[in-house]
Protein backbone atom coordinates (compact mmCIF):
# COMPACT_ATOMS: atom_id res chain seq x y z
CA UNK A 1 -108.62 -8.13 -0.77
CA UNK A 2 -107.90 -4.73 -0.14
CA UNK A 3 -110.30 -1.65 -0.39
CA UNK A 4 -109.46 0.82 -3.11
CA UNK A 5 -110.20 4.23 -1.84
CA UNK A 6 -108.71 7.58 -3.56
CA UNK A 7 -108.30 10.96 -2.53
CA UNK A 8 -109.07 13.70 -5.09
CA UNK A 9 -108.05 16.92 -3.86
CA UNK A 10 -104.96 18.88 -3.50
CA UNK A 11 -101.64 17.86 -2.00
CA UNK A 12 -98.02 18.00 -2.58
CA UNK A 13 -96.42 19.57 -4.78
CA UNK A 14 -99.81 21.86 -4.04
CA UNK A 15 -99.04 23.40 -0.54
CA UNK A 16 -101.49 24.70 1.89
CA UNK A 17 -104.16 23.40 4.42
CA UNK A 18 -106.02 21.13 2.54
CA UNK A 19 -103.10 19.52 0.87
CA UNK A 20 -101.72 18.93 4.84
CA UNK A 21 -105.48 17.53 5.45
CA UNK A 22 -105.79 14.82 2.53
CA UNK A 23 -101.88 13.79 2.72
CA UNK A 24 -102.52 12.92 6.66
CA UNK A 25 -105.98 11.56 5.52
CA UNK A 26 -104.13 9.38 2.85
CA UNK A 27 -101.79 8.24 6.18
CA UNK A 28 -104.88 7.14 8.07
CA UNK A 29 -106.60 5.25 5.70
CA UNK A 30 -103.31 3.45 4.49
CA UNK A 31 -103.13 2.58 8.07
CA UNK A 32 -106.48 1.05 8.06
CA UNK A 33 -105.39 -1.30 5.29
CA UNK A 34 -107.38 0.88 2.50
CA UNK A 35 -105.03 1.03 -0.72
CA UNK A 36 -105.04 4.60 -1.03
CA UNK A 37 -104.09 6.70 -3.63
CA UNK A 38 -104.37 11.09 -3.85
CA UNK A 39 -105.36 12.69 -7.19
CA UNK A 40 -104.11 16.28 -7.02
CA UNK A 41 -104.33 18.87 -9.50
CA UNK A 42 -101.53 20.09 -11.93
CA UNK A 43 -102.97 22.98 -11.96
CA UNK A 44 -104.85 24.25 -9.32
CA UNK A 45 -106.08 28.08 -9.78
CA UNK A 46 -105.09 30.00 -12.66
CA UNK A 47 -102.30 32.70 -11.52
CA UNK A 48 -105.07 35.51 -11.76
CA UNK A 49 -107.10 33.90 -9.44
CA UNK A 50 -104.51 32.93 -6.96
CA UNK A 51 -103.69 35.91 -4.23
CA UNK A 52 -100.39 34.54 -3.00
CA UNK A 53 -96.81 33.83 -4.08
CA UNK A 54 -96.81 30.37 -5.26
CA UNK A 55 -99.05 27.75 -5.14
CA UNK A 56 -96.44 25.23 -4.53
CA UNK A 57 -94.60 23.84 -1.51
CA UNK A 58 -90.82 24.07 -1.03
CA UNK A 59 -90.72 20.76 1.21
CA UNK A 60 -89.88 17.30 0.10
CA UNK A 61 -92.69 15.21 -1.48
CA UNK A 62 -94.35 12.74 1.30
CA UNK A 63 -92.41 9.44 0.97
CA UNK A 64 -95.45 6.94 2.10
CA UNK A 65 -98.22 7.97 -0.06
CA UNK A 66 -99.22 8.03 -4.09
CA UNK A 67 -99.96 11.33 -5.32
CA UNK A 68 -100.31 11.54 -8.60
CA UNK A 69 -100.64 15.36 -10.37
CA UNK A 70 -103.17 14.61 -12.90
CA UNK A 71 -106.35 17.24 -12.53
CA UNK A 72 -106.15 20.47 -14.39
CA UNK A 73 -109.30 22.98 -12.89
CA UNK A 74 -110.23 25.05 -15.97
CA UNK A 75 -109.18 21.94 -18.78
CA UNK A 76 -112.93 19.81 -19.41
CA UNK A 77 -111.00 17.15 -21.90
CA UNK A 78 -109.06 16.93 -18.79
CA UNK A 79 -112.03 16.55 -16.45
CA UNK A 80 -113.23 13.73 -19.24
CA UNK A 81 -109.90 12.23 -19.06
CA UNK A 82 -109.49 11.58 -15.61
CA UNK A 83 -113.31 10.93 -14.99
CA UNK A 84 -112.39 7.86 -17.53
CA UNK A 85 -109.48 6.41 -15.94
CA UNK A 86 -111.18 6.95 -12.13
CA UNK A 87 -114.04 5.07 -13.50
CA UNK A 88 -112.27 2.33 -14.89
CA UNK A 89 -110.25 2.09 -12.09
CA UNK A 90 -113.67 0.99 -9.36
CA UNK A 91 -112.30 2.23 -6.52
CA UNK A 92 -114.30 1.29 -3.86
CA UNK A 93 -114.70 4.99 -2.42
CA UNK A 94 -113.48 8.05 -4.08
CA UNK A 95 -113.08 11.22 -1.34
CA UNK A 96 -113.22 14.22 -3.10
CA UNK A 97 -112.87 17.51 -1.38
CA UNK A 98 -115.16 20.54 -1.65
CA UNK A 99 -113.90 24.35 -0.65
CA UNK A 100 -114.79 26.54 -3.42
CA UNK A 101 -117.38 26.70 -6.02
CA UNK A 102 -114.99 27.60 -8.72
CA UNK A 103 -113.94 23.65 -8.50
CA UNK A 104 -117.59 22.67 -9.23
CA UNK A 105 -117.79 22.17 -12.89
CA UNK A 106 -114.19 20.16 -12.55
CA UNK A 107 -114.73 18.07 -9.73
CA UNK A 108 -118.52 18.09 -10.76
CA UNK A 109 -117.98 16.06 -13.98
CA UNK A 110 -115.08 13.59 -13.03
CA UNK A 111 -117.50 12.35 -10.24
CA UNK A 112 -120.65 12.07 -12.62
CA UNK A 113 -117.91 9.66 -14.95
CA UNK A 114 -117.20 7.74 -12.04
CA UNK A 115 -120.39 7.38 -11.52
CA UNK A 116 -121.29 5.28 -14.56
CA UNK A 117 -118.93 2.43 -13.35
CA UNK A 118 -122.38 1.87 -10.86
CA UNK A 119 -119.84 0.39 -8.01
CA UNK A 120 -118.11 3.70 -6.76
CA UNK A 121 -119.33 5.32 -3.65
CA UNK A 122 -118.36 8.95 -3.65
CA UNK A 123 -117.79 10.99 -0.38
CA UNK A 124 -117.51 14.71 -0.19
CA UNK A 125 -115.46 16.25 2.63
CA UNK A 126 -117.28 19.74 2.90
CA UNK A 127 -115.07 22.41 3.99
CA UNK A 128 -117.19 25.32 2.38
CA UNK A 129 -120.77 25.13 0.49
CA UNK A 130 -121.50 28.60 0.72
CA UNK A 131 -118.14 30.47 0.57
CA UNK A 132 -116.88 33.26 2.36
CA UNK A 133 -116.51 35.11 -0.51
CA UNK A 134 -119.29 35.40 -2.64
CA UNK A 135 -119.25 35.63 -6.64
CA UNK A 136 -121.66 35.27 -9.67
CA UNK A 137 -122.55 31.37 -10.39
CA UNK A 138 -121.63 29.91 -6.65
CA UNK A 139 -125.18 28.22 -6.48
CA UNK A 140 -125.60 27.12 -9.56
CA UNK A 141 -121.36 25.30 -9.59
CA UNK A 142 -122.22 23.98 -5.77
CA UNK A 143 -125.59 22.65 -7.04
CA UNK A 144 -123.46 20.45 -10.33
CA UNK A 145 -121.51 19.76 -8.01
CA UNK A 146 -123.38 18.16 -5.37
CA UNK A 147 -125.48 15.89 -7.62
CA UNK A 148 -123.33 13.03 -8.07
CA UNK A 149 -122.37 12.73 -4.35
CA UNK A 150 -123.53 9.85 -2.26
CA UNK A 151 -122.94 11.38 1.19
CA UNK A 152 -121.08 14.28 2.59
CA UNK A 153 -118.77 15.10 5.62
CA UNK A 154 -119.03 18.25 7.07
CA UNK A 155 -117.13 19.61 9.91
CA UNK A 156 -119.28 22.68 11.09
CA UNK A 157 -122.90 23.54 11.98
CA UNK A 158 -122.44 26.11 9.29
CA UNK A 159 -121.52 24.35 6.71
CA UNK A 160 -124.21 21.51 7.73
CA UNK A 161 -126.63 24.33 7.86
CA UNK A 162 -125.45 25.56 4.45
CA UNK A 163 -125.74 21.81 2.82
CA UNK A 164 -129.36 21.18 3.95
CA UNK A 165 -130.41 24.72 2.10
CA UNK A 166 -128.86 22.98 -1.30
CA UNK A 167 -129.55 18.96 -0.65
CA UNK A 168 -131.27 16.52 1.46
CA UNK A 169 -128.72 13.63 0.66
CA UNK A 170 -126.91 12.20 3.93
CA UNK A 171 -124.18 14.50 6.11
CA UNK A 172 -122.57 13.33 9.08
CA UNK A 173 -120.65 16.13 11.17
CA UNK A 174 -117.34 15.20 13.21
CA UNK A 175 -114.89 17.74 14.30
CA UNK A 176 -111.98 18.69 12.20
CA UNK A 177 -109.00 15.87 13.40
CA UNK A 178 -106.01 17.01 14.70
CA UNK A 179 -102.67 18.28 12.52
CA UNK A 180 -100.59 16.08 14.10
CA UNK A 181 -98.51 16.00 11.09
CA UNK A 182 -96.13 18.70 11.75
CA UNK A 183 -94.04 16.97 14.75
CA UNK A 184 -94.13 17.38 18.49
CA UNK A 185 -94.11 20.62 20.55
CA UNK A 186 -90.70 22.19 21.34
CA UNK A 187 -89.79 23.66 24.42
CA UNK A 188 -91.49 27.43 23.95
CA UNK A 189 -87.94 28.85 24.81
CA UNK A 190 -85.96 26.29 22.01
CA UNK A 191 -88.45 27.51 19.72
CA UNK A 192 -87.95 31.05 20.46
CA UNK A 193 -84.31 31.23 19.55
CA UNK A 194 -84.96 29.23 16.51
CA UNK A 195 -87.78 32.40 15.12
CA UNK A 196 -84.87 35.07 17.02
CA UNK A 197 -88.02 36.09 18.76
CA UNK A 198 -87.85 37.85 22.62
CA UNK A 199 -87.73 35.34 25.18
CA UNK A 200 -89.23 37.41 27.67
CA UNK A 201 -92.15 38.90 26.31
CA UNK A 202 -95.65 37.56 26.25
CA UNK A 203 -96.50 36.56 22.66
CA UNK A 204 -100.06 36.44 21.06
CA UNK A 205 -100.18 34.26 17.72
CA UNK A 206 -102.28 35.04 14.52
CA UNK A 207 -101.56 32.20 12.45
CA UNK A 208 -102.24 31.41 8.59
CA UNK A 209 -103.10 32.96 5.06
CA UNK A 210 -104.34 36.32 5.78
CA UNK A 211 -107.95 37.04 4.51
CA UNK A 212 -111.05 40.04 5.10
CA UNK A 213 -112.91 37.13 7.16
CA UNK A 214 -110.39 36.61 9.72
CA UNK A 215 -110.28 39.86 10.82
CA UNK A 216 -106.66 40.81 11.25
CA UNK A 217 -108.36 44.19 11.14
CA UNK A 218 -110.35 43.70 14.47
CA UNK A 219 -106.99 42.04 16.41
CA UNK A 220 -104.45 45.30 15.49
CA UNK A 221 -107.34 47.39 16.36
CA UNK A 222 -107.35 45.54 20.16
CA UNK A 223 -103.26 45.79 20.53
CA UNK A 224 -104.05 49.36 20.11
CA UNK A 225 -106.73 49.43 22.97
CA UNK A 226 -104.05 47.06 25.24
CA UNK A 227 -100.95 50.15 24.38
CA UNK A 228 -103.51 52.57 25.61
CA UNK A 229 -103.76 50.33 28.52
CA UNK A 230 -100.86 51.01 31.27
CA UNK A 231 -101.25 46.76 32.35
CA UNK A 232 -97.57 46.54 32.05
CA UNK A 233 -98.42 43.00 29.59
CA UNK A 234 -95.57 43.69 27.12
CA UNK A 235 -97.96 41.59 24.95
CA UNK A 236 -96.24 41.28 21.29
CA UNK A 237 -98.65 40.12 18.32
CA UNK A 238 -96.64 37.41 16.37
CA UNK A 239 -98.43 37.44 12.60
CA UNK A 240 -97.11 34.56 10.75
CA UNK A 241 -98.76 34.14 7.23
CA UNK A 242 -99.14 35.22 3.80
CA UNK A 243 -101.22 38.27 2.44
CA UNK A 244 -104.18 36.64 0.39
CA UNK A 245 -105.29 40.43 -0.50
CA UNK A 246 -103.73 44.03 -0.65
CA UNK A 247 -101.70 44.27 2.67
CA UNK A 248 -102.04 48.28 2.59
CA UNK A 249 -105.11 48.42 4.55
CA UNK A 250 -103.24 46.51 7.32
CA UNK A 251 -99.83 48.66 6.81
CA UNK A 252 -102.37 51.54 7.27
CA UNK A 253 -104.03 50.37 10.78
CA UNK A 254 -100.05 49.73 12.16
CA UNK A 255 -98.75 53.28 11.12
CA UNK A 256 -102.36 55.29 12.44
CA UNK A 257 -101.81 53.76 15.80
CA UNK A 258 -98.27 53.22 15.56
CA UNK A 259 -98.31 49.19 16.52
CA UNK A 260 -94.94 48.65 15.34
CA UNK A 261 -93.22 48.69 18.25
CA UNK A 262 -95.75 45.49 19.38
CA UNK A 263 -95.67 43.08 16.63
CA UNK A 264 -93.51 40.86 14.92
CA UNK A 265 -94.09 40.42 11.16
CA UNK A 266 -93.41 37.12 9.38
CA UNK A 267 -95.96 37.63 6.44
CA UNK A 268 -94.04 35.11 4.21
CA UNK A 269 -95.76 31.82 3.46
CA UNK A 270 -94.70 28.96 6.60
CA UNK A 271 -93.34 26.09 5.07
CA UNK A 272 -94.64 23.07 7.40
CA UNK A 273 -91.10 22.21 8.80
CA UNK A 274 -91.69 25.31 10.44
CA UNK A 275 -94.93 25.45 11.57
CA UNK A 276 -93.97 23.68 15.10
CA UNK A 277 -91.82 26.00 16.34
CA UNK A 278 -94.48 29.51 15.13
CA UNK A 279 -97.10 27.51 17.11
CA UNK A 280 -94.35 25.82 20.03
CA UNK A 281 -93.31 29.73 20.66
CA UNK A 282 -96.63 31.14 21.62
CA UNK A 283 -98.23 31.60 24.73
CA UNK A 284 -101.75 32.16 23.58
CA UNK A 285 -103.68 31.38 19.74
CA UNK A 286 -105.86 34.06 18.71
CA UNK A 287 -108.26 34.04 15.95
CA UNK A 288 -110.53 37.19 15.59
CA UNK A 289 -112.49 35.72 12.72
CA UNK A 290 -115.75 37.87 11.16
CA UNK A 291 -117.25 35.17 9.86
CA UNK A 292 -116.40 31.18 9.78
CA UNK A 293 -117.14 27.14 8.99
CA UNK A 294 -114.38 25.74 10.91
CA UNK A 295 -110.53 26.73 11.09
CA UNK A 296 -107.34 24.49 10.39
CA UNK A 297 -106.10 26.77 12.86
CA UNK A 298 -107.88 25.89 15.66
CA UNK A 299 -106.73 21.79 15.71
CA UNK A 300 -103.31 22.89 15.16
CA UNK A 301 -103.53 24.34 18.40
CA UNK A 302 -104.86 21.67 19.99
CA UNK A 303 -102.07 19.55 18.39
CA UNK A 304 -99.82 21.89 19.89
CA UNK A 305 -101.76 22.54 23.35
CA UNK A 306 -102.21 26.26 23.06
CA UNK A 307 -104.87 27.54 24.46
CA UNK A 308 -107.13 29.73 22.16
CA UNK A 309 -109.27 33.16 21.87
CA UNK A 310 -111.88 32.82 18.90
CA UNK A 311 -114.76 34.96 18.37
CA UNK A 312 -118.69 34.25 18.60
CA UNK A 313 -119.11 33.39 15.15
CA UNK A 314 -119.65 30.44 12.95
CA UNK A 315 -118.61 27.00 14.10
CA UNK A 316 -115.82 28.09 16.80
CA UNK A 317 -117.60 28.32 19.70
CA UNK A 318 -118.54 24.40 19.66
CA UNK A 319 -114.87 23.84 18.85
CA UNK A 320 -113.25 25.73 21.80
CA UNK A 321 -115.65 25.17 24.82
CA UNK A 322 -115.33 28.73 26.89
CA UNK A 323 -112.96 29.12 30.03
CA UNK A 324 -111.67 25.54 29.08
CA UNK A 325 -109.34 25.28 26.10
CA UNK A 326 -109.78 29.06 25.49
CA UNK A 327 -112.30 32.14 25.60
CA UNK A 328 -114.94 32.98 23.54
CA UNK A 329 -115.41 36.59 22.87
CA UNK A 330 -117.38 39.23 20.59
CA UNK A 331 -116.26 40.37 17.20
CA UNK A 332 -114.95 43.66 17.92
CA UNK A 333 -111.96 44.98 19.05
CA UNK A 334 -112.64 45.80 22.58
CA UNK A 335 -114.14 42.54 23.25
CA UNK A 336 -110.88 40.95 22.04
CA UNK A 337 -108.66 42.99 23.76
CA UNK A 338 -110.54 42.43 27.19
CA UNK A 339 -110.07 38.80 26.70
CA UNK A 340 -106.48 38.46 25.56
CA UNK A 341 -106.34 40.47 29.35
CA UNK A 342 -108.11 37.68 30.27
CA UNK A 343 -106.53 35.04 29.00
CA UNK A 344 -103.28 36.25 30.89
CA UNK A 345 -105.09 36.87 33.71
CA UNK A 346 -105.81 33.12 33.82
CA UNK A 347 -102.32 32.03 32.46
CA UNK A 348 -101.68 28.67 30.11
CA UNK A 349 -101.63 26.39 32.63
CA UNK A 350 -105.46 26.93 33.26
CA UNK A 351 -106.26 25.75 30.16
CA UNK A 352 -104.13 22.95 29.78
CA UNK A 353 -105.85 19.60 32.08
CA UNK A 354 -109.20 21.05 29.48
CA UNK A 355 -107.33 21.13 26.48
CA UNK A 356 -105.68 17.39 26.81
CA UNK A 357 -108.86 16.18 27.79
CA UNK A 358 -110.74 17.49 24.90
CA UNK A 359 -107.85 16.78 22.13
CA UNK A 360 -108.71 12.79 22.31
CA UNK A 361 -112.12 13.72 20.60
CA UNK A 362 -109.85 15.18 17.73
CA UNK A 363 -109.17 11.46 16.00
CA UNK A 364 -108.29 10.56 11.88
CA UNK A 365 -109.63 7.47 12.81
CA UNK A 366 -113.14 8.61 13.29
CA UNK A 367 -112.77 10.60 10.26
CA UNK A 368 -111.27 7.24 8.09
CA UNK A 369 -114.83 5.05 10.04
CA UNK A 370 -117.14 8.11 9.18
CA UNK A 371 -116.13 8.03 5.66
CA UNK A 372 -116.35 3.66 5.43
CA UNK A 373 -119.79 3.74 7.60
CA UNK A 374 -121.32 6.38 4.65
């Protein structure tokens, strides 16, 4: 017979990261001969709380996997509900995913219900105990939260770090598996005239929702330092995401040192059919974080074989080994600048014998055994 595992967590019509994560996680395990079904939230955030557009993906629903929208965040007969029909259910492992305290008291009380059926196992994928963010109650959510868990999978040192301050109960860390969910590469020049983007010019990538942490800020500031520069680069920033805050402070850093002229806007949300070609076209993947657990950025890249720049902070140094897949650098502006010279200095091809070599480590598999051996 069969295991019974299911996913609770978001995922189409939901659109995003983690929805991307726990639909290819839902693949995996259905592939290991786990009956798998997703539990994904009719409603996610309320509007106030969500910074972008729309919480909701434009792309057709994933034909090989049961989702079924039944959580609603801020409803508790809801949370009772569910918690009811999960427990009856006795799957053999419920995955639930953890990336923001706000979900604590939800996700917090279906879990306990499921609980009480005293045959579930319940895994947490950790993305975030501490958040980047910080508001009143975070602690005291995380802590609810956390008590029903049997075991947790984290994907950082941070975040490890973070879960030992709150609990002693069993983590295993395994780096964050590949997207390998959006198709193959395309040729960088096919991909090019697909985004109407130069053919000649050397192209920098900041990709994904654009937050404080991932300091947008500190990148705009080094294209300034590199137009200062005479190096003849014609380097062109390519920033392809959604504002997740007020954009002005960014419209304000282009006009003082008049970037314009060196970066290409697409600050729309990218559905996933496109994602190939923003990531295909690029020659280099920067990500000038402030602060960080891990990035869905950064296996996207490897997915994609683009070598990286990330900054000293967090868990991205152990995730892009220096002058192999990428550079490490400081979290300033002139550090980054230097090293997006350097990175063209070395040239893609460099990089690319590390990066295919260090790619196989980046398995669903080991994420599907982790999970089973917890």
């Amino acid at each position: 017979m069969n295991k019974k595992v299911i996913i609770i967590g978001p995922a189409h019509p939901l659109r995003g990261g983690l929805a991307s994560f726990d639909e290819r996680l839902a693949q995996q395990f259905q592939e290991q001969k786990y009956t798998t079904t997703i539990h994904t939230f009719s409603l996610q955030y309320p509007n106030f709380l969500f910074p972008g557009t729309t919480q909701y993906s434009s792309d057709p629903a994933p034909s090989n996997i049961t989702i079924k929208v039944s959580i609603n965040s801020i409803n508790p007969f809801n949370w009772l509900k569910i918690g009811y029909i999960l427990k009856k259910e006795k799957p053999n492992i419920v995955v639930v995913r953890y990336w923001l305290p706000f979900m604590g008291p939800c996700l917090g009380t279906i879990t306990r219900i499921i609980k009480l059926n005293k045959f579930t196992k319940i895994i947490c994928i950790a993305d975030n105990i501490i958040p980047h963010e910080k508001r009143i109650g975070d602690i005291y959510f995380t802590k609810y939260f956390i008590k029903p868990i049997d075991a947790f999978v984290t994907m950082s040192s941070k975040v490890t770090d973070d879960l030992k301050k709150l609990t002693t109960k069993k983590a295993t860390q395994i780096v964050h598996p590949l997207y390998d969910n959006f198709g193959e590469p395309v040729l960088k020049q096919l991909a090019r005239t697909h985004l109407n983007l130069p053919q000649e010019a050397n192209i920098i990538l900041f990709f994904g929702f654009i937050r404080k942490y991932k300091g947008l800020d500190l990148l705009l500031e080094a294209m300034s330092i590199l137009n200062q520069q005479s190096n003849n680069l014609n380097i062109k920033l390519l920033i392809a995401g959604e504002f997740y805050e007020d954009r002005k402070v960014y419209d304000d850093l282009i006009s003082t040192h008049n970037l314009n002229n060196c970066l290409i806007l697409r600050t729309n949300f990218i559905s996933d059919s496109e994602v190939k070609y923003y990531l295909s076209a690029a020659d280099f993947v920067i990500q000038p974080y402030k602060n960080a657990t891990q990035s869905g950025v950064t296996p996207l890249a490897y997915h994609f074989e683009k070598p990286m720049l990330v900054t000293n902070v967090g868990g991205l140094p152990n995730l892009v080994p220096h002058k192999k897949v990428g550079l490490v650098t400081e979290a300033n502006a002139k550090s980054i600048a230097e090293s997006i010279k350097e990175l063209y200095q070395l040239g893609e091809n460099y990089f690319l014998p590390h990066l295919r070599e260090e790619k196989k480590k980046y398995s669903w598999k080991t994420l599907v055994d982790t999970i089973a051996e917890l």
